[in-house]
PDB file of N, CA and C in Angstrom:
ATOM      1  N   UNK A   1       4.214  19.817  -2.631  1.00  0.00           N
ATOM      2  CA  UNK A   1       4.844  20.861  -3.400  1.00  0.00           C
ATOM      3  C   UNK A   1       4.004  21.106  -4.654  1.00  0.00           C
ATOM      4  N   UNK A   2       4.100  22.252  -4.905  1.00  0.00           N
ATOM      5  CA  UNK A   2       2.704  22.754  -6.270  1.00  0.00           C
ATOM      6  C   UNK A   2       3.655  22.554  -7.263  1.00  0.00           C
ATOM      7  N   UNK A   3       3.600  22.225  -8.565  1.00  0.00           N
ATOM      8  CA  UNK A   3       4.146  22.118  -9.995  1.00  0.00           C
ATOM      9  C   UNK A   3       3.482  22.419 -10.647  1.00  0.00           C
ATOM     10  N   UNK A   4       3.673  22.210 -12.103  1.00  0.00           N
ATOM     11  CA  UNK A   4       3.157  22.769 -13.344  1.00  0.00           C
ATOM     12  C   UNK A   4       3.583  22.185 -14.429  1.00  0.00           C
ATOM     13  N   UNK A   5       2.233  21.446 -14.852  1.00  0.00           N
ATOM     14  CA  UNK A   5       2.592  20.357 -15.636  1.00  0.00           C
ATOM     15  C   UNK A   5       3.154  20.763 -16.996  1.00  0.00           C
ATOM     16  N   UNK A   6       4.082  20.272 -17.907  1.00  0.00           N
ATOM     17  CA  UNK A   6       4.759  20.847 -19.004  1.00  0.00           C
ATOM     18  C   UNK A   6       4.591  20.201 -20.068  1.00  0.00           C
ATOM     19  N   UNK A   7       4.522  18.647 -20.097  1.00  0.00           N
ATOM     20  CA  UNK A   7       3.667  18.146 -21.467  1.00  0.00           C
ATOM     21  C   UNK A   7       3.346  16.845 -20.568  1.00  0.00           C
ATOM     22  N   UNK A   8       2.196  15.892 -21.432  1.00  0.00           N
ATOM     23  CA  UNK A   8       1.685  15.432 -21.395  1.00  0.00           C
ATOM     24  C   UNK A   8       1.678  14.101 -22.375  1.00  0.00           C
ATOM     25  N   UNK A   9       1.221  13.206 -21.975  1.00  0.00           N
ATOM     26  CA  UNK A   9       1.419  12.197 -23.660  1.00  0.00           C
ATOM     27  C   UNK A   9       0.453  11.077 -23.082  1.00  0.00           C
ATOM     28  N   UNK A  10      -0.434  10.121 -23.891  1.00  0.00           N
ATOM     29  CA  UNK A  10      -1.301   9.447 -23.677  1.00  0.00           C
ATOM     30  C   UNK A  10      -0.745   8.160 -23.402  1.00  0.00           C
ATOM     31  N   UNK A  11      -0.417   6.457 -22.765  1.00  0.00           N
ATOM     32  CA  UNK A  11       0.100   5.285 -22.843  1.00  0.00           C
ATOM     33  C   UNK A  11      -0.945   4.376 -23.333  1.00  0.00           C
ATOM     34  N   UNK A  12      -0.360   4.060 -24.598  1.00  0.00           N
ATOM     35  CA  UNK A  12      -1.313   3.329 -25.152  1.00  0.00           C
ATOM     36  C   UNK A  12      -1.843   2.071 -24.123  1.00  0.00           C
ATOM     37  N   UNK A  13      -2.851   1.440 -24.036  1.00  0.00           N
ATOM     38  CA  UNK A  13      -3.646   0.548 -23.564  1.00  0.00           C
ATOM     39  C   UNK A  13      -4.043   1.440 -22.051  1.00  0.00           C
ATOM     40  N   UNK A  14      -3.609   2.148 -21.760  1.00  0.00           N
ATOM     41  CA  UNK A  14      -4.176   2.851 -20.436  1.00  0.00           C
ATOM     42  C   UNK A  14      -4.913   4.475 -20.530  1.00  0.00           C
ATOM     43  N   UNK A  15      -6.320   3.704 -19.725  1.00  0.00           N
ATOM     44  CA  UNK A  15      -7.096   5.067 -20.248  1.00  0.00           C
ATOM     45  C   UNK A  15      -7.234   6.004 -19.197  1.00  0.00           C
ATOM     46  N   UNK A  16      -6.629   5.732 -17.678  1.00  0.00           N
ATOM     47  CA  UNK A  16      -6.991   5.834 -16.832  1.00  0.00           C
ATOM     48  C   UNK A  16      -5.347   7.230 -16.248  1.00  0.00           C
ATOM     49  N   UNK A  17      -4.273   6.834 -16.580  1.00  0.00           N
ATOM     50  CA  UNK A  17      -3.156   7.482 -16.473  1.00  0.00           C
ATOM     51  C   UNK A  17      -2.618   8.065 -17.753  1.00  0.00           C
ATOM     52  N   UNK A  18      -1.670   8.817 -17.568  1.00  0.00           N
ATOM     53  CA  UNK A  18      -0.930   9.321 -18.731  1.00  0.00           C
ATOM     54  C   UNK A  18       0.632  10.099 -18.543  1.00  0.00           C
ATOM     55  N   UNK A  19       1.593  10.194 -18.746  1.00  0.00           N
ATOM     56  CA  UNK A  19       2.806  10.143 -19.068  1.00  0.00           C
ATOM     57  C   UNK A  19       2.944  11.494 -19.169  1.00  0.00           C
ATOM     58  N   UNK A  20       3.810  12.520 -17.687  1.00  0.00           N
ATOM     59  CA  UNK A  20       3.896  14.141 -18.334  1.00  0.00           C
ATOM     60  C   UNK A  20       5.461  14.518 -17.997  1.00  0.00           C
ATOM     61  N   UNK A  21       5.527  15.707 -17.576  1.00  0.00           N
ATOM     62  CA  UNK A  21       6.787  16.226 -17.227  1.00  0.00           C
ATOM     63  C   UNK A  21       6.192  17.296 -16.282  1.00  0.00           C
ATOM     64  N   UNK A  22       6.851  17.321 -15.787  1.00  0.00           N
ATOM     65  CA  UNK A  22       6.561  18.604 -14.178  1.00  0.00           C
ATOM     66  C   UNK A  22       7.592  19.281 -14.024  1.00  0.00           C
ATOM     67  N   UNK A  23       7.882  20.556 -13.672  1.00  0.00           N
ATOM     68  CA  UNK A  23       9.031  21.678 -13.731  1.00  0.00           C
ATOM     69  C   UNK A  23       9.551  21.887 -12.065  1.00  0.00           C
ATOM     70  N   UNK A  24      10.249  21.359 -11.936  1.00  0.00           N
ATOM     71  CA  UNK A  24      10.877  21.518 -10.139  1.00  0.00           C
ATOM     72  C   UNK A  24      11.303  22.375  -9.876  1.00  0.00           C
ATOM     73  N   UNK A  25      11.745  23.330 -11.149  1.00  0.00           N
ATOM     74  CA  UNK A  25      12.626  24.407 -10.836  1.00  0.00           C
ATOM     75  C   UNK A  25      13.907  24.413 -11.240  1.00  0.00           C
ATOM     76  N   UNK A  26      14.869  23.574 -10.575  1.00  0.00           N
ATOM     77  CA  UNK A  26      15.925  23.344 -10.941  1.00  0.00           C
ATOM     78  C   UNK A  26      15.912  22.060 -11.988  1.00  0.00           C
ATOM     79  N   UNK A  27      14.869  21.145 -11.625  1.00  0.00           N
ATOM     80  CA  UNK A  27      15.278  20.459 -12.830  1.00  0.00           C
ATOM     81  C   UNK A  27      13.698  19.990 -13.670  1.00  0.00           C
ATOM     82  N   UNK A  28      13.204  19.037 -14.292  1.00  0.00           N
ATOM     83  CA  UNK A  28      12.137  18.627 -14.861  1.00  0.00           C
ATOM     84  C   UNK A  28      12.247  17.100 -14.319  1.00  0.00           C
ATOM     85  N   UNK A  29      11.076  16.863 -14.057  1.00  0.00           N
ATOM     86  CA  UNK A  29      11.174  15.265 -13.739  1.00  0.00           C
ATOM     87  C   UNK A  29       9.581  14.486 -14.526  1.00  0.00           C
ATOM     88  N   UNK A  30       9.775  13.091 -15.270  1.00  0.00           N
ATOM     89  CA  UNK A  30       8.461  12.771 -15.636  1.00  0.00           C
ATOM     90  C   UNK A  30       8.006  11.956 -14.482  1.00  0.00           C
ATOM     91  N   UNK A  31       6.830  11.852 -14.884  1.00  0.00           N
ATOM     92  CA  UNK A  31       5.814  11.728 -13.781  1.00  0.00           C
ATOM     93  C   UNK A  31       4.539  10.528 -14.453  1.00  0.00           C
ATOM     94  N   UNK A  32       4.076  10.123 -13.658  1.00  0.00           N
ATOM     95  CA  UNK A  32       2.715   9.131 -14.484  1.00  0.00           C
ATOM     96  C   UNK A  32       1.369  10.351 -13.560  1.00  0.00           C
ATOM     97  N   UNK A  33       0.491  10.437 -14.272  1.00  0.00           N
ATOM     98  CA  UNK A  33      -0.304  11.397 -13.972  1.00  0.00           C
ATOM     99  C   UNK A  33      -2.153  10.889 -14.016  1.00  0.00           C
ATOM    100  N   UNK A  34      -2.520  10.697 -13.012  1.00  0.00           N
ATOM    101  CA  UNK A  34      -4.027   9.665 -12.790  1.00  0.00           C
ATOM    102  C   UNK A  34      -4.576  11.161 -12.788  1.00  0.00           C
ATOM    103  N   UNK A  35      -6.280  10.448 -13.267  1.00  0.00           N
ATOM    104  CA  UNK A  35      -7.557  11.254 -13.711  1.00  0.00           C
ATOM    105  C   UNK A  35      -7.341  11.026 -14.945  1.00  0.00           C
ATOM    106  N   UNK A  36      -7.027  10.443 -16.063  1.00  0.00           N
ATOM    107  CA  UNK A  36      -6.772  11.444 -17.370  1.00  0.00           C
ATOM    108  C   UNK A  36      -8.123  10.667 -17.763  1.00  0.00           C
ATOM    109  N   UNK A  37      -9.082   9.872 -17.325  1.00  0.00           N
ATOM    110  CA  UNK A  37     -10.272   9.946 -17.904  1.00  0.00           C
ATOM    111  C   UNK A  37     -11.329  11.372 -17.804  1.00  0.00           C
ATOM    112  N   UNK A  38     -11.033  11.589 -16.859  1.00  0.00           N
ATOM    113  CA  UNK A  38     -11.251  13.385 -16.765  1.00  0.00           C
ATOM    114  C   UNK A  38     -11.412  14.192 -17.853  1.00  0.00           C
ATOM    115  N   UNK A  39      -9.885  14.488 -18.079  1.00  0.00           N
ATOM    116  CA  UNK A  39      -9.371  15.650 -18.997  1.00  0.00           C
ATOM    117  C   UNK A  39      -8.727  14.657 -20.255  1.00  0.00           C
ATOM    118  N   UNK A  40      -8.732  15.516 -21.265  1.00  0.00           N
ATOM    119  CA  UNK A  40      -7.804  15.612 -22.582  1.00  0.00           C
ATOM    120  C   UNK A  40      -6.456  15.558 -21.844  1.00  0.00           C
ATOM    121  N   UNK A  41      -5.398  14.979 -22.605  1.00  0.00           N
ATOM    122  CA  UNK A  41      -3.921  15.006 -22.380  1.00  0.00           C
ATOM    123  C   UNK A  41      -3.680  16.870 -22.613  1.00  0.00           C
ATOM    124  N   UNK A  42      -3.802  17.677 -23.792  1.00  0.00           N
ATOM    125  CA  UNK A  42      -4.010  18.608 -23.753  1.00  0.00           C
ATOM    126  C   UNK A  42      -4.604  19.937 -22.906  1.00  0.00           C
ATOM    127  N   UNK A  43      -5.602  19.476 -22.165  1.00  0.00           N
ATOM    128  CA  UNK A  43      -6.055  20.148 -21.198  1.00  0.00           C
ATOM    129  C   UNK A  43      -5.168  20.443 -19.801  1.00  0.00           C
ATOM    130  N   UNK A  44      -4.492  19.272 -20.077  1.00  0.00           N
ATOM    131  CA  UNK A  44      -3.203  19.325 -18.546  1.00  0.00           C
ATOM    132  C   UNK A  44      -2.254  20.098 -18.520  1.00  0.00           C
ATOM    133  N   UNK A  45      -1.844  19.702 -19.985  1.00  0.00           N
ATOM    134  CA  UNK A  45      -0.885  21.236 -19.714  1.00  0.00           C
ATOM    135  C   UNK A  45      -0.491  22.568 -19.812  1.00  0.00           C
ATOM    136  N   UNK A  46       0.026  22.898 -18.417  1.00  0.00           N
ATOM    137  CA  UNK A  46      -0.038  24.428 -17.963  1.00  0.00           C
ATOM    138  C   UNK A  46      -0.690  24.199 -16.493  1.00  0.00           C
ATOM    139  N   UNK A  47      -1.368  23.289 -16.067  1.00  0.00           N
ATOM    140  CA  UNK A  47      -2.330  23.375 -15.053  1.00  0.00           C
ATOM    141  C   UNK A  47      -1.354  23.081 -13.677  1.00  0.00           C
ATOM    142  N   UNK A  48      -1.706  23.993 -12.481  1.00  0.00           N
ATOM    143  CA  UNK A  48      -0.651  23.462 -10.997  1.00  0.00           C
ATOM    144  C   UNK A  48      -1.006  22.064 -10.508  1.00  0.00           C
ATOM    145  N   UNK A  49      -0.536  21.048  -9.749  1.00  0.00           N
ATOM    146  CA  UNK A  49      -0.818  19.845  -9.614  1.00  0.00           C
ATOM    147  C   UNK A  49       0.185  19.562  -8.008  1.00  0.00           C
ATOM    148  N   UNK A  50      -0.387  19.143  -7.791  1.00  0.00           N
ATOM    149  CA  UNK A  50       0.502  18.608  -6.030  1.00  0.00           C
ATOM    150  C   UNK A  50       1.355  17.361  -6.241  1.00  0.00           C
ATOM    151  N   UNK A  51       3.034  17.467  -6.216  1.00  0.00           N
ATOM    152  CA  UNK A  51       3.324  16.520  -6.504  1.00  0.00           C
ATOM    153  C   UNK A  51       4.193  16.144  -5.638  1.00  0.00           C
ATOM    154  N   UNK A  52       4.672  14.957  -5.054  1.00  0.00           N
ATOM    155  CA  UNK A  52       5.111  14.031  -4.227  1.00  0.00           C
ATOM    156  C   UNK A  52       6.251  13.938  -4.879  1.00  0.00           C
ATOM    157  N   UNK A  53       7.203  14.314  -4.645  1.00  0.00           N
ATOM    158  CA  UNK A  53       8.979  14.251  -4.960  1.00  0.00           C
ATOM    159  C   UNK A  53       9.963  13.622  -4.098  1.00  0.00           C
ATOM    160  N   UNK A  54       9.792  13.325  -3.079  1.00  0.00           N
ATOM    161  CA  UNK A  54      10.346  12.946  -2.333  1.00  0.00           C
ATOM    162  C   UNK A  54      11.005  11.606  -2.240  1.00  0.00           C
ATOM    163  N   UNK A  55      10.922  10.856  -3.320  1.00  0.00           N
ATOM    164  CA  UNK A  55      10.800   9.141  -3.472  1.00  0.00           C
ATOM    165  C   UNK A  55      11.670   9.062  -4.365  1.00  0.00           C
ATOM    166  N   UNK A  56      12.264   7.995  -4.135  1.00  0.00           N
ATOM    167  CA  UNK A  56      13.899   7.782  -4.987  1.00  0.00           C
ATOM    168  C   UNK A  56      13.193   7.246  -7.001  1.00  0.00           C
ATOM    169  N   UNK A  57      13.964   7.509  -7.554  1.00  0.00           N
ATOM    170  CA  UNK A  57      13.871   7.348  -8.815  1.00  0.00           C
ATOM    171  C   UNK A  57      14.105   5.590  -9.094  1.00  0.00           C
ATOM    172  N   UNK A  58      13.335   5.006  -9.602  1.00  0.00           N
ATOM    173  CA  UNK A  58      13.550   3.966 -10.018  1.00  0.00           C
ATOM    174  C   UNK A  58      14.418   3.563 -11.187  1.00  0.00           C
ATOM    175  N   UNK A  59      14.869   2.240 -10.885  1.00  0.00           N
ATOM    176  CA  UNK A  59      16.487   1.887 -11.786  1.00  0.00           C
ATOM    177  C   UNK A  59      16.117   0.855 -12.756  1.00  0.00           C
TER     178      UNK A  59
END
């Protein structure tokens, strides 16, 4: 499913992932988001991204 990432935020000691929010439509869900040695945390958002929703929420 295509999304669109909505913010972004850096986790300290990890350089490799980073912490966003994705727009489902009906609702927003956060997400951990790999590449961010890539891009700026900034650069992500707004951008479409393929995301895997299907998996129960952890408790």
């Amino acid at each position: 499913m295509l999304q669109k990432i909505l913010t972004v935020e850096k986790i300290p000691g990890k350089s490799r992932i980073v912490k966003g929010e994705i727009d489902l439509g009906e609702e927003k869900r956060n997400v951990i988001i790999g590449g961010a040695e890539f891009y700026e945390a900034g650069e992500l958002i707004g951008k479409t991204v393929i995301a895997v929703i299907n998996l129960m929420p952890k408790k």
